[in-house]
Structure formats: structure tokens, C-alpha cells
Protein backbone atom coordinates (compact mmCIF):
# COMPACT_ATOMS: atom_id res chain seq x y z
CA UNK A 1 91.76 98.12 101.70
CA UNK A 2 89.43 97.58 98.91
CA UNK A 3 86.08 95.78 100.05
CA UNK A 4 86.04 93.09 97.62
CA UNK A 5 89.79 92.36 99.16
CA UNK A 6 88.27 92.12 102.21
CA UNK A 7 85.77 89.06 101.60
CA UNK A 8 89.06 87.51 100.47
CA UNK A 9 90.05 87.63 104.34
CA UNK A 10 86.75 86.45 105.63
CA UNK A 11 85.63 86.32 108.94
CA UNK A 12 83.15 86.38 111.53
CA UNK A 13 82.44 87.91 115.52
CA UNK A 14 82.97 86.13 118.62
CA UNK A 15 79.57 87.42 120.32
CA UNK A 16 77.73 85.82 123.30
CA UNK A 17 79.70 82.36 123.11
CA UNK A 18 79.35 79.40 125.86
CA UNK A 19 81.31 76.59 124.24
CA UNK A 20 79.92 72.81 125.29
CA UNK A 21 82.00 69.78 124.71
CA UNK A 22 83.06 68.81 121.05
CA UNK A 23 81.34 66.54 118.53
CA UNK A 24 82.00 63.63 117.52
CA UNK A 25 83.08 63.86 113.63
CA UNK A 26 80.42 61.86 112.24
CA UNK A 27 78.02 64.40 113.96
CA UNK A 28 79.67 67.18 112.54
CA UNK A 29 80.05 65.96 108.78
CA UNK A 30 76.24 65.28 109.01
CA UNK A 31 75.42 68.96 110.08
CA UNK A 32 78.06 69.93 107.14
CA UNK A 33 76.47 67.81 104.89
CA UNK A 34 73.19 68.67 105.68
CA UNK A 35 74.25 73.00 105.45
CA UNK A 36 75.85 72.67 101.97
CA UNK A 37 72.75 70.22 100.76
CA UNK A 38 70.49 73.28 101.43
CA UNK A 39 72.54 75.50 99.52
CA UNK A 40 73.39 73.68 96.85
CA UNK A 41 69.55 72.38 96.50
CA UNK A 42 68.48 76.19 96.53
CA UNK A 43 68.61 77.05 92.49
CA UNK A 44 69.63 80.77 93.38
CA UNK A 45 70.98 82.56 96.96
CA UNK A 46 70.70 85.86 97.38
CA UNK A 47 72.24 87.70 100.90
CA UNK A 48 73.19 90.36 102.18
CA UNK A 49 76.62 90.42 104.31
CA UNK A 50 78.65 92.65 106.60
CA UNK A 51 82.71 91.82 106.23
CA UNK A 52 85.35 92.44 108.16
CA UNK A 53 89.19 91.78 108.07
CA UNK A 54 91.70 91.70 110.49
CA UNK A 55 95.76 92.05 111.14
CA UNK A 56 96.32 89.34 113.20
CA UNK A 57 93.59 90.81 116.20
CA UNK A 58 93.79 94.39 114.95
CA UNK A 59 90.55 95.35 112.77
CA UNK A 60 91.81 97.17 109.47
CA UNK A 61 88.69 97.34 107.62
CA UNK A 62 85.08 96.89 107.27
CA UNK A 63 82.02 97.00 105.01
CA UNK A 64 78.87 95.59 103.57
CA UNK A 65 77.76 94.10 100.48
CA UNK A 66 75.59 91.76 98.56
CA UNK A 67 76.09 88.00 96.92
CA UNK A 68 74.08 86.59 94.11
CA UNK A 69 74.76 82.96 93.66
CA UNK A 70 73.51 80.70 90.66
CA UNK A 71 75.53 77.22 90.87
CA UNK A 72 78.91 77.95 90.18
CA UNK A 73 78.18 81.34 89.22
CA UNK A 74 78.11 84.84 91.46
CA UNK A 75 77.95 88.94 91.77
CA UNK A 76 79.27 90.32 94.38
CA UNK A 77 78.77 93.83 95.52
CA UNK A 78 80.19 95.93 97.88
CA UNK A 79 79.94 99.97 96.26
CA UNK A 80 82.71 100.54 95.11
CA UNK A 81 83.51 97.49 93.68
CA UNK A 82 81.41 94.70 91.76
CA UNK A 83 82.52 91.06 90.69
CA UNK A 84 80.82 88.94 88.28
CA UNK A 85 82.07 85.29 87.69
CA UNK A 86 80.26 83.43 84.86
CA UNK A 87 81.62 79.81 86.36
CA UNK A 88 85.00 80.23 83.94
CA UNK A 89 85.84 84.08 83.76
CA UNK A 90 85.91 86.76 86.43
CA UNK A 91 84.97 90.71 86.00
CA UNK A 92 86.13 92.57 88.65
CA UNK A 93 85.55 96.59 88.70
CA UNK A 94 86.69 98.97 90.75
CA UNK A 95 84.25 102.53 90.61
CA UNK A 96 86.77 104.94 91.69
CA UNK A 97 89.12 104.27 88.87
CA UNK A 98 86.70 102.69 86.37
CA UNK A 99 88.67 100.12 85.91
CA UNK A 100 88.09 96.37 85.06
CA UNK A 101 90.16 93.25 85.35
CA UNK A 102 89.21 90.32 83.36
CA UNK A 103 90.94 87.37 84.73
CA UNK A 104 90.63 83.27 85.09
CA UNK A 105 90.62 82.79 88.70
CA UNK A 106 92.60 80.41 90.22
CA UNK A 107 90.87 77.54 92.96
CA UNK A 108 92.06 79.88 96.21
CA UNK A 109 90.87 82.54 94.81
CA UNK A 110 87.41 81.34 94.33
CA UNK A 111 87.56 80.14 97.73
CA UNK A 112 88.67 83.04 99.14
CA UNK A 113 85.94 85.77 97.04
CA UNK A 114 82.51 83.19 97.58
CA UNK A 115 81.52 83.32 101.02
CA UNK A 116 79.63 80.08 100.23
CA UNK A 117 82.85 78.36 99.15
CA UNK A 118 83.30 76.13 102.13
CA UNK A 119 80.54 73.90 100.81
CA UNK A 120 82.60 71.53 99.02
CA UNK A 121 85.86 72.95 101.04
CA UNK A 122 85.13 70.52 104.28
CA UNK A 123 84.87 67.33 101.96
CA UNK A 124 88.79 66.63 101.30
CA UNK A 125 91.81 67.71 103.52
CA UNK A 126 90.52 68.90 106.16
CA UNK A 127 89.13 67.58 110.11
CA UNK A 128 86.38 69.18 111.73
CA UNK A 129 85.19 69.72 115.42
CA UNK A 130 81.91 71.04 116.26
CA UNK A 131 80.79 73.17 119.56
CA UNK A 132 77.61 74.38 120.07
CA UNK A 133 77.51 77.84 120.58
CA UNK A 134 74.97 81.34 121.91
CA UNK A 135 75.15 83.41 118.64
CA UNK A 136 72.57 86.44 118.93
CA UNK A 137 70.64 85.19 122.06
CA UNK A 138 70.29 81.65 119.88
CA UNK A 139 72.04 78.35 120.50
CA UNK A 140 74.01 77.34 116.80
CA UNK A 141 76.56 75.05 115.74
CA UNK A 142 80.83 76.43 115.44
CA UNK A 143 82.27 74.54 113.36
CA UNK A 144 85.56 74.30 112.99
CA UNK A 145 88.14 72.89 109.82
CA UNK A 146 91.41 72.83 110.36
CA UNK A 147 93.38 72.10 107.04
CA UNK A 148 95.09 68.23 107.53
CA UNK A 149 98.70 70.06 105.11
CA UNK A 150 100.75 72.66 107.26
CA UNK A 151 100.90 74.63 103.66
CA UNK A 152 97.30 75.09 102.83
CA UNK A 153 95.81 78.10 101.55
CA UNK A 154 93.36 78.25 103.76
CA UNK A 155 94.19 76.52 107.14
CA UNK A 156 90.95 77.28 109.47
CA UNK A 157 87.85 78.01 108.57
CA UNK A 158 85.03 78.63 111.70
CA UNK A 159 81.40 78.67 110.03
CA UNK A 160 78.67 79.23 112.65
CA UNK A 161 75.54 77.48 111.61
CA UNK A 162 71.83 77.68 112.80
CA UNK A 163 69.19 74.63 113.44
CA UNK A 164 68.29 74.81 110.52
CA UNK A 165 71.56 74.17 108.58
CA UNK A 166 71.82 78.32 107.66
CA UNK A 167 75.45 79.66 107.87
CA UNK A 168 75.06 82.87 109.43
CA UNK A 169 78.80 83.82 110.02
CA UNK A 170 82.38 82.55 108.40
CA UNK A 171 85.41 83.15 109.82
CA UNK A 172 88.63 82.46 107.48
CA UNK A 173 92.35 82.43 108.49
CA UNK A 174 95.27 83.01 105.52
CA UNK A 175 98.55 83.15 106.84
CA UNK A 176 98.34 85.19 110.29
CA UNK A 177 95.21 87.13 109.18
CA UNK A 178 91.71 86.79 110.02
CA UNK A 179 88.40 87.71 108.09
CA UNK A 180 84.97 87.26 109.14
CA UNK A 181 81.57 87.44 107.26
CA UNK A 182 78.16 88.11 108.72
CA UNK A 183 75.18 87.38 106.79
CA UNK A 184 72.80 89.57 107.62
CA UNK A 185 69.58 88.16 105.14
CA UNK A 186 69.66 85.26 103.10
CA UNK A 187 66.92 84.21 100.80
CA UNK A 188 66.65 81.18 98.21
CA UNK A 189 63.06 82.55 96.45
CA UNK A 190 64.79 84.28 93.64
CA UNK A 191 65.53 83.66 90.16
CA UNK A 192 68.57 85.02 88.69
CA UNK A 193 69.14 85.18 84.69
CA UNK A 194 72.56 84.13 83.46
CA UNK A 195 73.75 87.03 82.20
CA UNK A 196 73.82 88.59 85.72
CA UNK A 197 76.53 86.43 86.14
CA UNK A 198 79.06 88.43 82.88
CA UNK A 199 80.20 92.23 82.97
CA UNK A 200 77.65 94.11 81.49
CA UNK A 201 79.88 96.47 79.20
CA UNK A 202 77.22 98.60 77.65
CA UNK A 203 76.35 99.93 81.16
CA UNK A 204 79.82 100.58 82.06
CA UNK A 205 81.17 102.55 78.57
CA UNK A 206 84.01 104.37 79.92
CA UNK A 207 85.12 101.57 81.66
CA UNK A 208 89.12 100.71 81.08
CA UNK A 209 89.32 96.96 80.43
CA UNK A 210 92.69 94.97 81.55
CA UNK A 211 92.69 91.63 80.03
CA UNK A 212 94.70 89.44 82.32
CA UNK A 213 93.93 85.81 80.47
């Protein structure tokens, strides 16, 4: 399975984990809250991320990769295959075929690519619960969001967050399947131009392009 198909699964390890008694949900939306404020206050994220996606339990692939985030806007690469999304079009390119896909994306699947998507995910349609868990020899916050409509397109979602509102593992279910994404580093210093954010055709010349608008 191609990497960038597996951040589309997303999801993170169950390591070291002593679950306490649930939160109430005011408690919870507050830690939310306070998580996506220091993203979305951060003018560019940059991190580094380990992914892997599973068949039900059954691991079927794994990788690494990188994010850039600007607003709306991201690059994500994993080797083999880099994504650029400008906040209206998406790039995507796979190296072993040259071969790029120009596309619109639809809402899931900009959920499902961004790592960072469940910002504004938690706000409408979903309930939360909250445990406080040992991740990495460190006492975090699990939270959980379980999708309120039986037909969502993406029913759970399990970030774990540290003290200081930093999501340091998701963990996404689609249909039966599980994906989890660790973040490894994560650093808000940098300053990304815009055009990181479009397909940079001059350094890709013998790239095919599929337009799929």
C-alpha cells in the first residue's frame, strides 16, 4: 500500500496505558479546544510522523514521513510519494511511476490525508470522552470522538494529547480499519512560503500529469 494511502487510515499505538475514570465533557472540549487553539495560533507546523495502517488488528503497512502545514494549506512527504494542497487544489505524485494527479479533494478526503484535521473535526457531530493515559513513561490525555451518525466517514477518532495541549498520536477508524499516526517532532518556529504549498513542475519535467478536475 502506497504511504500517502496509509495516512488516509491513520492511527496510533496502544503503549504503556493505565486508563483512569472518564471526563466529564466540558473537561474534555476545553482540553480540545485548548489543542487545536495552539495549532491553529502557530502560523506554520512542521513534524515529522511515523504511520501505520491496519486490517481490522492485522498490521499491513508502515512508514514515515513529513507534514508542512500553513493554514489550510500542506506537503506531505513520505519518499515515494509527495502531496501538495494549495487550500483549493491537490498535487499528488507518485516517484515510482512519475506520475501526478491533480484533483479537488473532497471534505473526507482532507480529513483523512491532514493528520491535523481533527481540529475543527470534534466541533460538530461528534461526543467525546477523555481518559488519562501513560504514553512513553508520561501521563497524557486519550481522547476519544465517536461520530453522533451510524454513516459517518470517519466514526472514531482516538488523539492522545500531552500537558501541554501537543497531539502526539492519532488513531482513525474507516469502516473496519484502523490507522494510527505518531508524531515523532513537531515544531511551530518555521516559516513556510506559499508556493511550497503548489506542485513545483519545473523540478519534476518528466512528470505525467492526470488532470482529474
Amino acid at each position: 500500500m502506497k504511504l500517502i494511502k496509509i495516512i488516509s487510515l491513520a492511527l496510533v499505538a496502544f503503549t504503556l496505558c493505565l486508563p483512569t475514570m472518564a471526563q466529564k465533557s466540558s473537561d474534555v472540549k476545553k482540553i480540545l479546544d485548548a489543542t487545536a487553539k495552539k495549532i491553529n495560533s502557530a502560523k506554520c507546523i512542521e513534524a515529522s510522523f511515523k504511520m501505520t495502517s491496519f486490517a481490522g488488528t492485522t498490521e499491513q503497512g508502515s512508514g514515515t514521513g513529513t507534514i508542512q502545514l500553513k493554514g489550510k494549506k500542506y506537503k506531505i512527504n513520505t519518499g515515494d510519494q509527495t502531496s501538495w494542497f494549495d487550500g483549493k487544489t491537490l498535487w499528488s505524485y507518485s516517484s515510482d511511476i512519475e506520475e501526478v494527479n491533480v484533483s479537488i479533494p473532497t471534505r473526507k478526503e482532507l480529513q483523512t490525508m491532514n493528520p491535523y484535521a481533527f481540529v475543527g473535526l470534534y466541533k460538530n457531530g461528534y461526543k467525546y470522552t477523555m481518559k488519562k493515559e501513560m504514553y512513553n513513561g508520561k501521563e497524557m490525555y486519550d481522547v476519544k470522538l465517536v461520530a453522533e451518525k451510524a454513516n459517518s466517514d470517519i466514526p472514531e477518532v482516538i488523539i492522545t494529547i500531552t500537558k501541554d495541549y501537543r497531539p502526539v498520536c492519532i488513531r482513525m477508524r474507516i469502516g473496519k480499519n484502523w490507522s494510527r499516526i505518531s508524531i515523532t517532532k513537531f515544531n511551530t518556529t518555521k516559516n513556510f512560503s506559499d508556493s511550497m504549498f503548489t506542485f513545483p513542475a519545473s523540478e519534476y519535467p518528466d512528470a505525467e500529469i492526470i488532470d482529474m478536475r
